[in-house]
C-alpha atoms as a PDB file:
ATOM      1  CA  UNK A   1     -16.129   3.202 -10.807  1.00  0.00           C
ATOM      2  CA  UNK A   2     -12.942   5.628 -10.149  1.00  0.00           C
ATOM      3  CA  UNK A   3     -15.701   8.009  -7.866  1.00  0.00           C
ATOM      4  CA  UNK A   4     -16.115   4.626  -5.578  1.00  0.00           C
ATOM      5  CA  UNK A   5     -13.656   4.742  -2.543  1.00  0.00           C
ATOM      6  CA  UNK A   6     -12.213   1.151  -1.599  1.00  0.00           C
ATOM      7  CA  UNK A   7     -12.888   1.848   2.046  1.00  0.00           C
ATOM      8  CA  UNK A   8     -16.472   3.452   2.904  1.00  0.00           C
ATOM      9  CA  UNK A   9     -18.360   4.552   5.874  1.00  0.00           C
ATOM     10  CA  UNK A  10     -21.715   2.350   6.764  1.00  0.00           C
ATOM     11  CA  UNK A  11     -24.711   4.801   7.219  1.00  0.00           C
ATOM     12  CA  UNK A  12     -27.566   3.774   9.190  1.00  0.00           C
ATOM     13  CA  UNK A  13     -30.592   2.405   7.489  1.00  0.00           C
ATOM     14  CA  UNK A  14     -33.666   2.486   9.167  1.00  0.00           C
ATOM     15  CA  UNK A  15     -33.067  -0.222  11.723  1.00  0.00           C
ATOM     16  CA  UNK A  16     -29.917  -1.728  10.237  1.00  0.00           C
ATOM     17  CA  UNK A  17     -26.521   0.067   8.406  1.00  0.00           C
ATOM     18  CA  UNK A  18     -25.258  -0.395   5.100  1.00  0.00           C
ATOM     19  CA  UNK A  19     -22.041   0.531   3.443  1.00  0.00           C
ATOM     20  CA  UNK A  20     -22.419   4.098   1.659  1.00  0.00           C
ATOM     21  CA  UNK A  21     -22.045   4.047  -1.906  1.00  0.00           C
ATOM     22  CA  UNK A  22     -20.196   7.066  -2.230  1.00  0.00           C
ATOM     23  CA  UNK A  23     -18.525   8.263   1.178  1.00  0.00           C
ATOM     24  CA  UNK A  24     -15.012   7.295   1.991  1.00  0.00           C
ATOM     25  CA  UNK A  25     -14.047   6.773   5.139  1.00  0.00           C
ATOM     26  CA  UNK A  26     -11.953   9.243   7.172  1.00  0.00           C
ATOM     27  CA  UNK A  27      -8.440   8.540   7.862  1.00  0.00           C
ATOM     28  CA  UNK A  28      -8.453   8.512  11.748  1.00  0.00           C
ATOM     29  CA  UNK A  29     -11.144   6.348  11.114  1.00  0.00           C
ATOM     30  CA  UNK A  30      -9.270   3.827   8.791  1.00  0.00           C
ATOM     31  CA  UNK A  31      -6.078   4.178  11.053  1.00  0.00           C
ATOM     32  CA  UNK A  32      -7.726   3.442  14.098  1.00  0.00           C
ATOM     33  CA  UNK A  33      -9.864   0.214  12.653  1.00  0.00           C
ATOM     34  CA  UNK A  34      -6.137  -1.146  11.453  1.00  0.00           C
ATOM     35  CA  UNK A  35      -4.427  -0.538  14.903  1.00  0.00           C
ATOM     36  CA  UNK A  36      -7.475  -2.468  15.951  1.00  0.00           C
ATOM     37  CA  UNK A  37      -6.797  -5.357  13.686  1.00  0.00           C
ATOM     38  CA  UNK A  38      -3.093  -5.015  14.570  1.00  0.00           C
ATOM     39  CA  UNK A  39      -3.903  -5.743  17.999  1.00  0.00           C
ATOM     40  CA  UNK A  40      -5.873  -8.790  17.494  1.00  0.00           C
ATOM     41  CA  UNK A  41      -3.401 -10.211  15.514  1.00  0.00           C
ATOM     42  CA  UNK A  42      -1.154  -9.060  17.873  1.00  0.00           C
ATOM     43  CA  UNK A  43       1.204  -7.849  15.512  1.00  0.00           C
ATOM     44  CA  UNK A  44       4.546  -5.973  16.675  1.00  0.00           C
ATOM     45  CA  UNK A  45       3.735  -3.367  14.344  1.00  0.00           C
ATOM     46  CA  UNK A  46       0.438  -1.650  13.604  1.00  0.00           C
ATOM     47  CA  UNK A  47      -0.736  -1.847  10.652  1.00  0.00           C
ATOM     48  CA  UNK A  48      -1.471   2.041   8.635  1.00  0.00           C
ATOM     49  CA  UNK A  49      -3.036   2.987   5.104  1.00  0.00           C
ATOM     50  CA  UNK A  50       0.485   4.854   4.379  1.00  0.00           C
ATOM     51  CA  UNK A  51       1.660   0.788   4.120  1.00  0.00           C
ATOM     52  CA  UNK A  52      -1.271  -0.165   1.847  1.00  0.00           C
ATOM     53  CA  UNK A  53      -0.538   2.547  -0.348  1.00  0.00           C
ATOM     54  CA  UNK A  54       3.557   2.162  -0.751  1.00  0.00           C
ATOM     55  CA  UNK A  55       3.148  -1.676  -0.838  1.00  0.00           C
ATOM     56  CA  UNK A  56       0.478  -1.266  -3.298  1.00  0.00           C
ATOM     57  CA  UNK A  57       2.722   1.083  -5.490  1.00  0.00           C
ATOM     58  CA  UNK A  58       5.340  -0.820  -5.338  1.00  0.00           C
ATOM     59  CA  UNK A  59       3.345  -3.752  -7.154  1.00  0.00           C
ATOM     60  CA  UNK A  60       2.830  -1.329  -9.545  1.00  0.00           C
ATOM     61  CA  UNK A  61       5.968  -0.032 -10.432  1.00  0.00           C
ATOM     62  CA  UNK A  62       6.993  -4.289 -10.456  1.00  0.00           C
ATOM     63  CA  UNK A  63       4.091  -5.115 -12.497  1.00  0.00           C
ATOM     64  CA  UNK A  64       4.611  -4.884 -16.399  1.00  0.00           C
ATOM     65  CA  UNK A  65       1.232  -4.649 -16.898  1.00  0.00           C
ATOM     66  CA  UNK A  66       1.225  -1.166 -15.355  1.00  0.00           C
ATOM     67  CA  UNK A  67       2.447   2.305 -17.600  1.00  0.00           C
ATOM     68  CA  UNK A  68       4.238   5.102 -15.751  1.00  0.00           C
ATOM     69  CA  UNK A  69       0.847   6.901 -16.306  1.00  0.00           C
ATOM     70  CA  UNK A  70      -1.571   4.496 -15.139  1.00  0.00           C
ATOM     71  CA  UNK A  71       0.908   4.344 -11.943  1.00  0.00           C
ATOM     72  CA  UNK A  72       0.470   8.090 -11.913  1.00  0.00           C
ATOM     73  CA  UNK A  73      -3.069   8.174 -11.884  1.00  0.00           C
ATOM     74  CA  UNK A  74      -3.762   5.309  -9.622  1.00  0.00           C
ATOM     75  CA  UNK A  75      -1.751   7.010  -6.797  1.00  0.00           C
ATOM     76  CA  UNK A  76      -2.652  10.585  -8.058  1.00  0.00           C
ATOM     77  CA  UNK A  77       1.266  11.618  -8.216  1.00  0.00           C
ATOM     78  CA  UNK A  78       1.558  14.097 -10.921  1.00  0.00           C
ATOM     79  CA  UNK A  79       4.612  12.481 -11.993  1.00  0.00           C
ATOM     80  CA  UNK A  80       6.713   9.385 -11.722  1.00  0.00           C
ATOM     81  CA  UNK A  81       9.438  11.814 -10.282  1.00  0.00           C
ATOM     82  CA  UNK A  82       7.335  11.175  -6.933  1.00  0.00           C
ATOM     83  CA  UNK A  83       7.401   7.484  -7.113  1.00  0.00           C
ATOM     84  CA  UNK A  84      11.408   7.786  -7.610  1.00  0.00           C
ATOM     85  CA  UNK A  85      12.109   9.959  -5.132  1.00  0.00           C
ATOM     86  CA  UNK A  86       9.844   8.818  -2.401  1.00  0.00           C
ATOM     87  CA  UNK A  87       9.117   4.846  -2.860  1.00  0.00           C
ATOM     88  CA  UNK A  88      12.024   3.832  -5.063  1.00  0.00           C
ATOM     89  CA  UNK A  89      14.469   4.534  -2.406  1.00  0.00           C
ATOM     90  CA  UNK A  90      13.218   2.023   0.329  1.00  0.00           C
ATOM     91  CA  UNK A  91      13.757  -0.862  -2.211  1.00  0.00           C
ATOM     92  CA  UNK A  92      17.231  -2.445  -3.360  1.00  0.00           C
ATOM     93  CA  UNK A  93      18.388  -5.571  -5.265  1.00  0.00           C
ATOM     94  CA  UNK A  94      20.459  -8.254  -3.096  1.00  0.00           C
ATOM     95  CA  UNK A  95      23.225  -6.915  -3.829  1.00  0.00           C
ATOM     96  CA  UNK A  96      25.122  -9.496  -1.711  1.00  0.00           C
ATOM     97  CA  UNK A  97      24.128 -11.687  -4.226  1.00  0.00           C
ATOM     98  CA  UNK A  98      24.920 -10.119  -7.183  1.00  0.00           C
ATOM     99  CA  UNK A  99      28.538  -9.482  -5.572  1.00  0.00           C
ATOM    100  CA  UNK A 100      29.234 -12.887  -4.804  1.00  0.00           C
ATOM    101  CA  UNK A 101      27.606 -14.600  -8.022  1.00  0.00           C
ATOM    102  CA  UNK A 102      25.042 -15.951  -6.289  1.00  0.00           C
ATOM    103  CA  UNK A 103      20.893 -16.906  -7.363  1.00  0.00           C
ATOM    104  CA  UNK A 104      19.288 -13.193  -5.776  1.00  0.00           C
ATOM    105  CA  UNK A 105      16.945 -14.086  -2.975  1.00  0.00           C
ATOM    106  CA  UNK A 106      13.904 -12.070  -4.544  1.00  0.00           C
ATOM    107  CA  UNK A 107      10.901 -12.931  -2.013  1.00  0.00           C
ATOM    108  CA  UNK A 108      13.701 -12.539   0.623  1.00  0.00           C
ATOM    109  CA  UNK A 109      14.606  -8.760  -0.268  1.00  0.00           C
ATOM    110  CA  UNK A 110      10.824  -8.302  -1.239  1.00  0.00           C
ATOM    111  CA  UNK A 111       9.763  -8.871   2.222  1.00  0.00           C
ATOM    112  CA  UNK A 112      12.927  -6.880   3.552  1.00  0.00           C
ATOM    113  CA  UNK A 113      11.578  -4.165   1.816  1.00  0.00           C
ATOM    114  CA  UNK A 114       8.276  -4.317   3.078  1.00  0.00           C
ATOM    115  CA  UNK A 115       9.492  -3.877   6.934  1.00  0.00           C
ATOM    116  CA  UNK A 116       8.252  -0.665   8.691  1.00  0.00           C
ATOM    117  CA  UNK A 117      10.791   2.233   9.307  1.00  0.00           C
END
């Protein structure tokens, strides 16, 4: 199951395609089917695999179902040290909450976090 990419290329079949069992596709393939998308949607900002990936960590890292390790493996890092130093940073409590006393807006700063550079 771990050999099986999420996103595969469709081979051709005789007179029809199918999705390959095996082969991933390419990234300039993947990128340009989500700028697609984007465009339909008509979002302001494309869409790229980079955002699957750091959103996707980032559930992760919040999950408590999820070790260090299995985080490691699952985004091949060889360490946590890469989650810290290149996904932790983007994220941040409300801090104008926690200041001021106040309830911290969680799906609020979640979302924050989520916007594009």
């Amino acid at each position: 199951m771990l050999d099986v990419p999420i996103f595969r290329k469709s081979v051709r079949s005789g007179y029809s395609y199918e999705i390959s069992p095996h082969e991933p596709l390419t990234y300039a393939t993947l990128l340009s089917l989500m700028k697609a998308i984007s465009l339909i949607l008509r979002l302001l900002q494309p869409t790229r695999p980079y955002y699957l990936r750091y959103n996707a960590a980032n559930e992760f890292n919040q999950s408590g179902d999820v070790t260090d390790a299995l985080q490691n493996i699952m985004l091949q890092h060889a360490s946590v040290d890469t989650f810290i130093k290149h996904y932790l940073l983007r994220r941040s409590g409300d801090i104008r909450a926690i200041v001021s006393g106040y309830e911290p807006q969680e799906d609020l700063m979640r979302a924050a976090s989520r916007i594009t550079r």
